[in-house]
C-alpha atoms as a PDB file:
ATOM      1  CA  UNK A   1       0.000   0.000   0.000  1.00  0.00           C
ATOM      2  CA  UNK A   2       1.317   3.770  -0.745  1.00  0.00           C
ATOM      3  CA  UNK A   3       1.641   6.398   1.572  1.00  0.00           C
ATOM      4  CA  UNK A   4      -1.609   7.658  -0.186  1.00  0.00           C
ATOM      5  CA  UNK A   5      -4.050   4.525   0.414  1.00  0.00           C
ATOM      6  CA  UNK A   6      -3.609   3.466  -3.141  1.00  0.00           C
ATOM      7  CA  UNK A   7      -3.423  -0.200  -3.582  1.00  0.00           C
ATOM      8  CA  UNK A   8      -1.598  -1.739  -6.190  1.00  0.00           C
ATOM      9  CA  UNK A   9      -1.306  -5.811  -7.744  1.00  0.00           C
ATOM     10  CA  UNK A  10       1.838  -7.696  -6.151  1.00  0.00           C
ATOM     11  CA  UNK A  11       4.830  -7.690  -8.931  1.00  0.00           C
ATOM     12  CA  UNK A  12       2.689  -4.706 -10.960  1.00  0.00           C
ATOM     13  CA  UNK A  13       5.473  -2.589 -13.215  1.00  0.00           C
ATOM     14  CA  UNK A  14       8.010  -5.743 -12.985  1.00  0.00           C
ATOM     15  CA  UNK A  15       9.116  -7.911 -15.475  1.00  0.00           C
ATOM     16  CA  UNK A  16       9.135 -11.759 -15.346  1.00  0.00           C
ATOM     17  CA  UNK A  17      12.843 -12.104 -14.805  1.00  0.00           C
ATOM     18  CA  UNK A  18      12.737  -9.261 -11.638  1.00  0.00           C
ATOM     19  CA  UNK A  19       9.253 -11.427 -10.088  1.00  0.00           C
ATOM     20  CA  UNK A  20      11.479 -14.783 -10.161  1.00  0.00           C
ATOM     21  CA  UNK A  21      14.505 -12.862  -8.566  1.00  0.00           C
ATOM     22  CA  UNK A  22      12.563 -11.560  -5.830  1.00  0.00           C
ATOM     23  CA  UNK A  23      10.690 -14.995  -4.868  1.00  0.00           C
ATOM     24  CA  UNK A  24      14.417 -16.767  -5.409  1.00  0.00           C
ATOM     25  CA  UNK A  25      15.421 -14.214  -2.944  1.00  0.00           C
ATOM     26  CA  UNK A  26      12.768 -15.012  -0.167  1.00  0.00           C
ATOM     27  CA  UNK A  27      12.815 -18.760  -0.698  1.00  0.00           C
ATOM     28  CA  UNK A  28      14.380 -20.141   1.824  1.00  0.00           C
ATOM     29  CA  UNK A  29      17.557 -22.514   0.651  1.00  0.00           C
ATOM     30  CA  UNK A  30      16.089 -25.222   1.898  1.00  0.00           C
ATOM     31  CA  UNK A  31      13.378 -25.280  -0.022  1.00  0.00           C
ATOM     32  CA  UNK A  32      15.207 -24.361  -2.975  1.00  0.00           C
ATOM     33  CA  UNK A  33      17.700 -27.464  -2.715  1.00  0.00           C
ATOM     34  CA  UNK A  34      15.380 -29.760  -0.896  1.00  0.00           C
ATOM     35  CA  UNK A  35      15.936 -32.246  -3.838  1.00  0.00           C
ATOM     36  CA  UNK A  36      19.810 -32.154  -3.075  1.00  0.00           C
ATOM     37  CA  UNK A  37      19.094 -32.920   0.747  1.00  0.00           C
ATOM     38  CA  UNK A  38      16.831 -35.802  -0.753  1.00  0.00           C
ATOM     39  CA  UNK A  39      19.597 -36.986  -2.469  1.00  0.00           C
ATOM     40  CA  UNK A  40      22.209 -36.513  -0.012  1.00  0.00           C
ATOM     41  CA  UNK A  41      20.235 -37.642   3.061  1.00  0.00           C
ATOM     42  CA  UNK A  42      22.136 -40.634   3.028  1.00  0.00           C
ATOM     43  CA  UNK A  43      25.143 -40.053   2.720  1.00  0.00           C
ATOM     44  CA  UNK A  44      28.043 -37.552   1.313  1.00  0.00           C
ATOM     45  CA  UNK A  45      28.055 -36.163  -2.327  1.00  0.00           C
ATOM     46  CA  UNK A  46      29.937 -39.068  -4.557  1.00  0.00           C
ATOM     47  CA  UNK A  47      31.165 -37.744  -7.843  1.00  0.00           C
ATOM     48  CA  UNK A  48      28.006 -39.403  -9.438  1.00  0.00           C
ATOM     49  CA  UNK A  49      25.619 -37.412  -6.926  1.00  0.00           C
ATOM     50  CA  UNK A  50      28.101 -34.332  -7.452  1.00  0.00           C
ATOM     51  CA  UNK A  51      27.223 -34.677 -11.697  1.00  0.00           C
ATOM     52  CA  UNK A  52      23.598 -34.805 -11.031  1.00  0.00           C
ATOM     53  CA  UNK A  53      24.039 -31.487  -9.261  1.00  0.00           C
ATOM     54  CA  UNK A  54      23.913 -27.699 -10.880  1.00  0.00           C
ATOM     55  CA  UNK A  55      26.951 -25.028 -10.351  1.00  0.00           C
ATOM     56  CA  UNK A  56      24.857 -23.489  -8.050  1.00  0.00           C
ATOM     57  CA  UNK A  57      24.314 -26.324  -5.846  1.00  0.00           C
ATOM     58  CA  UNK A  58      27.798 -27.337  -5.630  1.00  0.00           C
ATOM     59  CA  UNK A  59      28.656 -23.667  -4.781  1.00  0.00           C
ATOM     60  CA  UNK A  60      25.967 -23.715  -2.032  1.00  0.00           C
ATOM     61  CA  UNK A  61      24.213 -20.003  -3.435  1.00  0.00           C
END
């Protein structure tokens, strides 16, 4: 809500890109990874579970 009491829609004026930024950035990592805890829940990352997994998963972002 504005200062004014104007309402406006949630993600109104940004583009697709900016909305998935800003729910990546309030998603909690892990929810994000919770298929990489799944995987991992047994044991440490073996260099077959390590080639299933993304850059980003490796680097823990």
């Amino acid at each position: 809500m504005s200062e004014n009491g104007d309402t406006t829609a949630a993600g109104e004026g940004l583009s697709d890109e900016e909305m998935v930024e800003q729910v990546q950035e309030q998603t909690p990592a892990e929810e994000r990874y919770k298929d990489v805890f799944e995987r991992e829940k047994d044991g440490t990352t073996t260099d077959t579970e390590a080639a299933k997994a993304t850059g980003d998963e490796l680097a823990g972002e």
